[in-house]
N, C-alpha and C. Protein backbone atom coordinates (compact mmCIF):
# COMPACT_ATOMS: atom_id res chain seq x y z
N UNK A 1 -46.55 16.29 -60.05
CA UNK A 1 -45.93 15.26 -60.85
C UNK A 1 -46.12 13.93 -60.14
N UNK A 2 -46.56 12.67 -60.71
CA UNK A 2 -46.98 11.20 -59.94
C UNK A 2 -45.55 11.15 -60.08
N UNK A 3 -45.36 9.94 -58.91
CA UNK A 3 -44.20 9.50 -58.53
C UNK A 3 -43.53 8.87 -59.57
N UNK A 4 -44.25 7.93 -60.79
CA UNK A 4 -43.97 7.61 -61.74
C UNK A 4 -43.06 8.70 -62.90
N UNK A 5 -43.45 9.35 -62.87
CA UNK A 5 -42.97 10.54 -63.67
C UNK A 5 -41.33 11.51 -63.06
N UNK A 6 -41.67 11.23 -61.83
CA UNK A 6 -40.82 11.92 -61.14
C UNK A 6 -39.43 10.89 -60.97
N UNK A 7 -39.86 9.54 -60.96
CA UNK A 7 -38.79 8.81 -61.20
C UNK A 7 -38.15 8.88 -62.76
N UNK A 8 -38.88 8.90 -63.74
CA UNK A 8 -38.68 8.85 -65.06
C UNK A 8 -37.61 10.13 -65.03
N UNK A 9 -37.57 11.03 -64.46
CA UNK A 9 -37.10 12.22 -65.11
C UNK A 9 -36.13 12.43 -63.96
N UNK A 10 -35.95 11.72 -62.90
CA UNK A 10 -34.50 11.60 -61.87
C UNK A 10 -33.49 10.35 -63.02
N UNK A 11 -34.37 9.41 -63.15
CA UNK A 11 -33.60 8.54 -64.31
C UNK A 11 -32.99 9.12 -65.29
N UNK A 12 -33.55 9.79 -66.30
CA UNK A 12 -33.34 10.80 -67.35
C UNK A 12 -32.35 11.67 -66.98
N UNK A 13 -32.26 11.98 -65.68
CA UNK A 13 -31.24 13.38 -64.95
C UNK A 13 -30.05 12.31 -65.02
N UNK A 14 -29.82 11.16 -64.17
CA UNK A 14 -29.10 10.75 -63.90
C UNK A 14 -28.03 10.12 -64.93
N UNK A 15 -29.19 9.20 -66.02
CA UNK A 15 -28.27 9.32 -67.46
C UNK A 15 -27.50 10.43 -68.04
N UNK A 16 -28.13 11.24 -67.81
CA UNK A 16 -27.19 12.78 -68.50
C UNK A 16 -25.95 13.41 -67.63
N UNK A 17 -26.14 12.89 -66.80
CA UNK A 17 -24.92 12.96 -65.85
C UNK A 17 -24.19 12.07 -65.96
N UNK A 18 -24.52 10.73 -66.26
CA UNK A 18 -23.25 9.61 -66.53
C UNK A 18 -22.72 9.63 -68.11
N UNK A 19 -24.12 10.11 -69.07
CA UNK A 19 -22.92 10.27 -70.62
C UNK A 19 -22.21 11.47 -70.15
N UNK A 20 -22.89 12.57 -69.38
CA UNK A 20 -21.41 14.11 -69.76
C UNK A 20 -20.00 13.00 -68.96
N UNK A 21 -20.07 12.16 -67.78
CA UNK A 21 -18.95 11.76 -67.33
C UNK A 21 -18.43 10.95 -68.56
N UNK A 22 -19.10 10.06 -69.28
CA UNK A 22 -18.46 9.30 -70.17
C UNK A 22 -17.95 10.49 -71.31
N UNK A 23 -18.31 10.85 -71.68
CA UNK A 23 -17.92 11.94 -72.96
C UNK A 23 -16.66 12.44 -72.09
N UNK A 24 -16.75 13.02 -71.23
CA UNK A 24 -15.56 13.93 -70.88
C UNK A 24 -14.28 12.99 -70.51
N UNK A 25 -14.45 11.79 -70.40
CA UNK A 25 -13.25 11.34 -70.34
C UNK A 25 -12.95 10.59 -71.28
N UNK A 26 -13.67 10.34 -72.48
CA UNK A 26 -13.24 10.14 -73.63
C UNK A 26 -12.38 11.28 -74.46
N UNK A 27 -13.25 12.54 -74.51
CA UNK A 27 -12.77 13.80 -75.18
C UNK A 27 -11.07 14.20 -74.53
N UNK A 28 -11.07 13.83 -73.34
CA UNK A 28 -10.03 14.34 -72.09
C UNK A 28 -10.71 15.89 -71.93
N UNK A 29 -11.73 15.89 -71.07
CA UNK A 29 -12.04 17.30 -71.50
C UNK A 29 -13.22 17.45 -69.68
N UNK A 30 -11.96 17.97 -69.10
CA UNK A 30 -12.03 18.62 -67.20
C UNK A 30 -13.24 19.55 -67.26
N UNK A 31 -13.65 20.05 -68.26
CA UNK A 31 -15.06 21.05 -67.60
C UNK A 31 -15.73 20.28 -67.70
N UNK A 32 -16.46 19.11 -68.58
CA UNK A 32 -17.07 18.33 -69.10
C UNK A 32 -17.57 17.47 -67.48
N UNK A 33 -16.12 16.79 -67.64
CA UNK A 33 -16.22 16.16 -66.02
C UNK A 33 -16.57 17.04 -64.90
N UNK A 34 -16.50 18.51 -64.56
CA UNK A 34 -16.60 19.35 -63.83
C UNK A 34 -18.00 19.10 -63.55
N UNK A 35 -18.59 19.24 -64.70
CA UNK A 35 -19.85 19.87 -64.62
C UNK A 35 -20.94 18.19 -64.55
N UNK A 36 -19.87 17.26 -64.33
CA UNK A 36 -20.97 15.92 -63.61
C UNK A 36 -20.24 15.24 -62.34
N UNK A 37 -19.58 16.23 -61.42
CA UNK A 37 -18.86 15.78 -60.11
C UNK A 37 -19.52 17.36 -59.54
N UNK A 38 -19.68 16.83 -58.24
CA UNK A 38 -19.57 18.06 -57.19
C UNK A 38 -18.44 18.40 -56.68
N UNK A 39 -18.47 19.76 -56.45
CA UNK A 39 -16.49 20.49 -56.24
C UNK A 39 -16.13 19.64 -55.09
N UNK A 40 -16.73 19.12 -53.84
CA UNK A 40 -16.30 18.21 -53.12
C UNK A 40 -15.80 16.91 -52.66
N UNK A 41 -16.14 16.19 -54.52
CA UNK A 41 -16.29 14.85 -54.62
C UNK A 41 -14.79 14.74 -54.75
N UNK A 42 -14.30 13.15 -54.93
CA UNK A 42 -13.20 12.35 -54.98
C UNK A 42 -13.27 11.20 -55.88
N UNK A 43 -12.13 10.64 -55.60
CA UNK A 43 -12.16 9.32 -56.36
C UNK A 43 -11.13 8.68 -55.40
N UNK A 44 -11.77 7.54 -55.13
CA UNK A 44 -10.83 6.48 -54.50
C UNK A 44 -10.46 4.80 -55.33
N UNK A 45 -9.58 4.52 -55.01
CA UNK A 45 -8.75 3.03 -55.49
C UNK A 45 -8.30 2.40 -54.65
N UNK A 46 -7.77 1.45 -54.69
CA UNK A 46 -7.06 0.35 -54.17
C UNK A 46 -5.89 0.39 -55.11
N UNK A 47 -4.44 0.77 -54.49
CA UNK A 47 -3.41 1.15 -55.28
C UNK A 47 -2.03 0.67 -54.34
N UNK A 48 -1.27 -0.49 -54.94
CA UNK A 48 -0.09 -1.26 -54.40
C UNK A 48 -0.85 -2.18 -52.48
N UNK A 49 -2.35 -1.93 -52.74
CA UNK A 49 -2.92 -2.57 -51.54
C UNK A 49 -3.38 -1.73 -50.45
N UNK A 50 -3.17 -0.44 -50.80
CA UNK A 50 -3.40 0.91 -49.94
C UNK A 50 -4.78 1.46 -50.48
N UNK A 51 -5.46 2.45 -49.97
CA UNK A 51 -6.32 3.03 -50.15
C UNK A 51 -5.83 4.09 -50.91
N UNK A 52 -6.18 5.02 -52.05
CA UNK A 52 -5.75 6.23 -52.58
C UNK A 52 -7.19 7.07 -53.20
N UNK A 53 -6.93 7.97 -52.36
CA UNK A 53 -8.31 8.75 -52.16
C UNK A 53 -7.68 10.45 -53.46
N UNK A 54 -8.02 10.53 -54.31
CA UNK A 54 -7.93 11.85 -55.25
C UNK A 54 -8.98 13.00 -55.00
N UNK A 55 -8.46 14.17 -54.65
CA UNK A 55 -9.62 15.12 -55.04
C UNK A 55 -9.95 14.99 -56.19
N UNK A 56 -11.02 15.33 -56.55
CA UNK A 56 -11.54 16.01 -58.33
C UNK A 56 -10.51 16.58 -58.93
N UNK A 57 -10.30 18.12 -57.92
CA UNK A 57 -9.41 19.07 -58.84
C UNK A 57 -8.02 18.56 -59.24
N UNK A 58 -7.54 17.55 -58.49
CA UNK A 58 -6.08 16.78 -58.79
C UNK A 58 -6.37 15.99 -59.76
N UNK A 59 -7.36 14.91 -59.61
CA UNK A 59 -7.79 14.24 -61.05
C UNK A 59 -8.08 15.05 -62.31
N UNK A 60 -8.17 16.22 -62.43
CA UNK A 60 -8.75 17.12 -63.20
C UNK A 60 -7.59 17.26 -63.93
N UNK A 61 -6.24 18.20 -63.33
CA UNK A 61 -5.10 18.02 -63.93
C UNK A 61 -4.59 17.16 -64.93
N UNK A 62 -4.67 16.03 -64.01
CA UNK A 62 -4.05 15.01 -64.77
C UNK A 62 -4.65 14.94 -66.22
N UNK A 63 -6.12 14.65 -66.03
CA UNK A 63 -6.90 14.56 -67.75
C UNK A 63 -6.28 15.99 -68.40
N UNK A 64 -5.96 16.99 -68.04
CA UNK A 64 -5.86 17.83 -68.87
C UNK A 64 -4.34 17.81 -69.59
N UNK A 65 -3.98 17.12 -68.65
CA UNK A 65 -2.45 16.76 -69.37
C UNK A 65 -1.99 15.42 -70.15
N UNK A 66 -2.92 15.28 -69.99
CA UNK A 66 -2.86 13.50 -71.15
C UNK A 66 -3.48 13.70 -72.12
N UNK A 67 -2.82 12.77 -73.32
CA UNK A 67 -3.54 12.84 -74.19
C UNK A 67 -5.38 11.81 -74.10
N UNK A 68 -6.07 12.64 -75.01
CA UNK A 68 -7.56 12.24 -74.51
C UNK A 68 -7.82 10.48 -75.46
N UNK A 69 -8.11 9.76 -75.32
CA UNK A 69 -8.67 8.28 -76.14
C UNK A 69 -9.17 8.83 -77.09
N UNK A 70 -9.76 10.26 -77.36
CA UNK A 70 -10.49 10.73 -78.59
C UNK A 70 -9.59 10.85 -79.85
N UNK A 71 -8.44 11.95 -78.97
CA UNK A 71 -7.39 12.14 -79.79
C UNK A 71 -6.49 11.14 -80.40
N UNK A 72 -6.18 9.84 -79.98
CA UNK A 72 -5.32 8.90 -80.17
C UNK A 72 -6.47 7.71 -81.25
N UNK A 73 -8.05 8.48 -81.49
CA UNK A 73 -9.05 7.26 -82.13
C UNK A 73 -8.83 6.24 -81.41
N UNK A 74 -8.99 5.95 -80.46
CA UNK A 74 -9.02 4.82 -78.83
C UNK A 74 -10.77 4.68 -79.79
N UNK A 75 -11.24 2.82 -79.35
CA UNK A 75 -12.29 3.24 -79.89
C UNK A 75 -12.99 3.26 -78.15
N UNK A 76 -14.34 3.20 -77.99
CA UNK A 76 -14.51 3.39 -76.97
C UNK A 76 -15.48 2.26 -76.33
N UNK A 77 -15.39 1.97 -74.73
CA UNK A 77 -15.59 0.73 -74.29
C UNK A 77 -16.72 0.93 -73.59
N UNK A 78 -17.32 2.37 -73.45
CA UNK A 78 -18.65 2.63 -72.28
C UNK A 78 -19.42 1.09 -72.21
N UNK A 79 -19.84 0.97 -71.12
CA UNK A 79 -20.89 0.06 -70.30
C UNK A 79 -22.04 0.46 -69.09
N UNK A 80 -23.01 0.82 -68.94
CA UNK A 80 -23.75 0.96 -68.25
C UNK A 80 -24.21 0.17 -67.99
N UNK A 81 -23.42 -0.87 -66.61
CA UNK A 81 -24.08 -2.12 -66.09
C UNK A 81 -25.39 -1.65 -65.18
N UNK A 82 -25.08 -0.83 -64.94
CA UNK A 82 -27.06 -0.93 -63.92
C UNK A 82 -26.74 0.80 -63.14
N UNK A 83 -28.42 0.80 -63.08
CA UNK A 83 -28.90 2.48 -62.35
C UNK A 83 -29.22 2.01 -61.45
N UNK A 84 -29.18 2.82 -59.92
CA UNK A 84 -30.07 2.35 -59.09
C UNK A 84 -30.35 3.56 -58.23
N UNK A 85 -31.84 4.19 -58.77
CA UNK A 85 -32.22 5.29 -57.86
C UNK A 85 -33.13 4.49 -56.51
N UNK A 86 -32.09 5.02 -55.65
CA UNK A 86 -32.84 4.19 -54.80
C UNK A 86 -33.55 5.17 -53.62
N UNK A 87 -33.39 6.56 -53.82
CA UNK A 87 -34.54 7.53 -53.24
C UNK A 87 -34.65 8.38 -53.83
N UNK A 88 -35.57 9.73 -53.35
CA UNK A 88 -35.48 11.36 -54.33
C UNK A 88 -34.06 11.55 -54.55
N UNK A 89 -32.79 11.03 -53.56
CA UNK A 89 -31.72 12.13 -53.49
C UNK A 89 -30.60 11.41 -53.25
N UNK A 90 -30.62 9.92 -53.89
CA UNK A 90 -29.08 9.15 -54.19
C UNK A 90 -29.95 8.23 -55.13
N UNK A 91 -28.35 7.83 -55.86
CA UNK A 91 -27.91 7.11 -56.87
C UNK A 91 -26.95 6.25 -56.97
N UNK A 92 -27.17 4.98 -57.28
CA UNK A 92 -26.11 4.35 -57.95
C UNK A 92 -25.32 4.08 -59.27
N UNK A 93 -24.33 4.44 -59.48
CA UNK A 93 -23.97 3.99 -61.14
C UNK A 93 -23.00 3.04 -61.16
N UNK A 94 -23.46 2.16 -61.88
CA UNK A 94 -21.84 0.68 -62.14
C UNK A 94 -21.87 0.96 -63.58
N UNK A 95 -20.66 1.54 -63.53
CA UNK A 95 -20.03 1.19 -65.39
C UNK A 95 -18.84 1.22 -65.64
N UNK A 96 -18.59 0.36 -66.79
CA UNK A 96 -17.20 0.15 -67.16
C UNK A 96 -16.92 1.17 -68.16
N UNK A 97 -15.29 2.05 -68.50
CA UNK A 97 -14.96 2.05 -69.23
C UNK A 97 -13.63 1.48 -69.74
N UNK A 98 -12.77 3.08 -70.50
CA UNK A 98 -11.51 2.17 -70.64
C UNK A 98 -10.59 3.42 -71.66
N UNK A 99 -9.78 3.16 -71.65
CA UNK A 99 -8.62 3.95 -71.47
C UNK A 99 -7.38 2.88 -72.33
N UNK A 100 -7.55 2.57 -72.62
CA UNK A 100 -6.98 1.38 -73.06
C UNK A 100 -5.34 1.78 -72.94
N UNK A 101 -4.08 0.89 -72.36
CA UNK A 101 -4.73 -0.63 -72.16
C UNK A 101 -5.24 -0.41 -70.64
N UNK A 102 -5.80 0.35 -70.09
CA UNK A 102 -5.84 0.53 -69.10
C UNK A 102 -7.76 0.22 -68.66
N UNK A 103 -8.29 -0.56 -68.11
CA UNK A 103 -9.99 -1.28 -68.41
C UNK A 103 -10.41 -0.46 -67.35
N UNK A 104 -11.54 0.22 -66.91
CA UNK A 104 -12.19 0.57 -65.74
C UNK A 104 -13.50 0.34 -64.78
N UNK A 105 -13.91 -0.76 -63.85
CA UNK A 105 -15.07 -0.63 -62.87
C UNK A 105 -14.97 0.42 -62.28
N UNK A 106 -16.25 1.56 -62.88
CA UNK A 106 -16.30 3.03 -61.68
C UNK A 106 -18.00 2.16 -60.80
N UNK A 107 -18.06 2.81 -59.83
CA UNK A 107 -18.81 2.95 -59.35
C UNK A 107 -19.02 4.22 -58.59
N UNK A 108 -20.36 5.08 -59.35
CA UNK A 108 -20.25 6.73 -58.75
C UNK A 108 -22.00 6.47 -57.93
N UNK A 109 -21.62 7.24 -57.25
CA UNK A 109 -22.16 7.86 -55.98
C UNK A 109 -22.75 9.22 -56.17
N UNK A 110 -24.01 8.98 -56.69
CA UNK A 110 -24.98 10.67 -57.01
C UNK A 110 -26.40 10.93 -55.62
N UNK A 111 -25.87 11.96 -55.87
CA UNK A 111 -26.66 12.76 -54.71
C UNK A 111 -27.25 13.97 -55.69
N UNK A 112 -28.53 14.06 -55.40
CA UNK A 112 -29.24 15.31 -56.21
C UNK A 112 -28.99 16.58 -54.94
N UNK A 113 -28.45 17.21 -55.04
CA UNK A 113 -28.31 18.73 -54.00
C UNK A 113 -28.89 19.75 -55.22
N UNK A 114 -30.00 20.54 -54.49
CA UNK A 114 -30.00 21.47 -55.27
C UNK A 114 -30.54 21.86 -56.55
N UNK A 115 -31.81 20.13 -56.48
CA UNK A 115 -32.65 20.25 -57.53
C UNK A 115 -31.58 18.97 -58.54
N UNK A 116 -30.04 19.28 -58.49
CA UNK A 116 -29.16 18.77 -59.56
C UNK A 116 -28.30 17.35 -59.12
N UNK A 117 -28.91 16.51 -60.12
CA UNK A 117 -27.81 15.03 -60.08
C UNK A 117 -26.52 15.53 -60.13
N UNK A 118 -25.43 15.08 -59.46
CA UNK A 118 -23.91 15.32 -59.18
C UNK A 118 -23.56 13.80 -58.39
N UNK A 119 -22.41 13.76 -59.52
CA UNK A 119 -21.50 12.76 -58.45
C UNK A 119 -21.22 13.28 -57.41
N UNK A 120 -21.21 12.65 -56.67
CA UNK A 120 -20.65 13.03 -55.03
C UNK A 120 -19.09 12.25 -54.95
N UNK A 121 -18.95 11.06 -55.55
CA UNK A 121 -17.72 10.01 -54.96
C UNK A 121 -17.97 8.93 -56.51
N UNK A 122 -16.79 8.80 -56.68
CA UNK A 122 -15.99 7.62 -57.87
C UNK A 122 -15.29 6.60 -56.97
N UNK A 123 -15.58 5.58 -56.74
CA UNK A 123 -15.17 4.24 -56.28
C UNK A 123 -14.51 3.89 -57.45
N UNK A 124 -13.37 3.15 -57.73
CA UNK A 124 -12.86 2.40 -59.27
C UNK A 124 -11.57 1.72 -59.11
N UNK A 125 -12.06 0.81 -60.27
CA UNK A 125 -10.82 -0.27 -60.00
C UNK A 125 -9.97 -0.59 -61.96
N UNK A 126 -8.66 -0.72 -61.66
CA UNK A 126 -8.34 -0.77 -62.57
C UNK A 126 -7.83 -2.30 -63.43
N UNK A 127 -7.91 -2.58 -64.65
CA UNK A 127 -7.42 -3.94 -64.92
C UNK A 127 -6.52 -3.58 -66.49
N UNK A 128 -4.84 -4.02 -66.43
CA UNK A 128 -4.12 -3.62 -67.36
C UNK A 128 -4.50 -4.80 -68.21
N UNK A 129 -5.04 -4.28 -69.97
CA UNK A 129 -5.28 -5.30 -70.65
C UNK A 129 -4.11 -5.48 -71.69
C-alpha cells in the first residue's frame, strides 16, 4: 500500500472512530462509546480549578443514567475542527459538541494498538450556554 493510501485509510479509520464517539453520546448509548475508547483511557477537566481525571468505566455510568440529547430531540451541535495524523500510530481530534445547555471542546488522543484507531485520552472543557 503507497503511503498515500495508507494515510487515506488511517484518516478514514480515524473518522469512524470520532462519528461512533459522536453518535454514542448523542444516542446516550456506553457500548457505542466503548467501542471508540480503549478500556484504559480517561477523561480529564479542569473542574472548580482542580484537575479531574474520570475513568471510561465511571464516565460510562453516568451516560447510562441520563437521559440521552436523542431522547429529549436536543438538536445536535457536532464540529470537527481539525484531524491531525501525525504518524502510523497517533492522532489528534479537536471537536466540539454539546449537550445542551451544557457546550463541549474535546480534544481526544488516538493511538492505533493493534491494527485499531482507539481513543486513548479525552482532554475537555465545558461552557454553560
Amino acid at each position: 500500500m503507497s503511503s498515500q493510501s495508507a494515510a487515506a485509510t488511517d484518516r478514514a479509520a480515524v473518522e469512524a472512530v470520532v462519528k461512533t464517539y459522536l453518535d454514542g453520546l448523542y444516542e446516550g448509548d456506553a457500548d457505542k462509546l466503548a467501542a471508540a475508547f480503549h478500556p484504559t483511557s480517561a477523561l480529564a477537566q479542569v473542574h472548580d480549578g482542580k484537575l479531574q481525571v474520570t475513568p471510561r468505566d465511571a464516565w460510562f455510568e453516568g451516560v447510562r443514567t441520563r437521559p440521552s440529547p436523542k431522547s429529549k430531540n436536543l438538536a445536535r451541535h457536532d464540529e470537527v475542527v481539525s484531524i491531525d495524523i501525525t504518524g502510523p500510530t497517533m492522532a489528534f481530534v479537536k471537536l466540539k459538541c454539546a449537550i445542551p445547555p451544557r457546550f463541549f471542546t474535546d480534544q481526544l488522543s488516538l493511538l492505533k494498538i493493534d491494527g485499531r484507531w482507539q481513543i486513548a485520552q479525552k482532554v475537555f472543557q465545558t461552557e454553560m450556554r
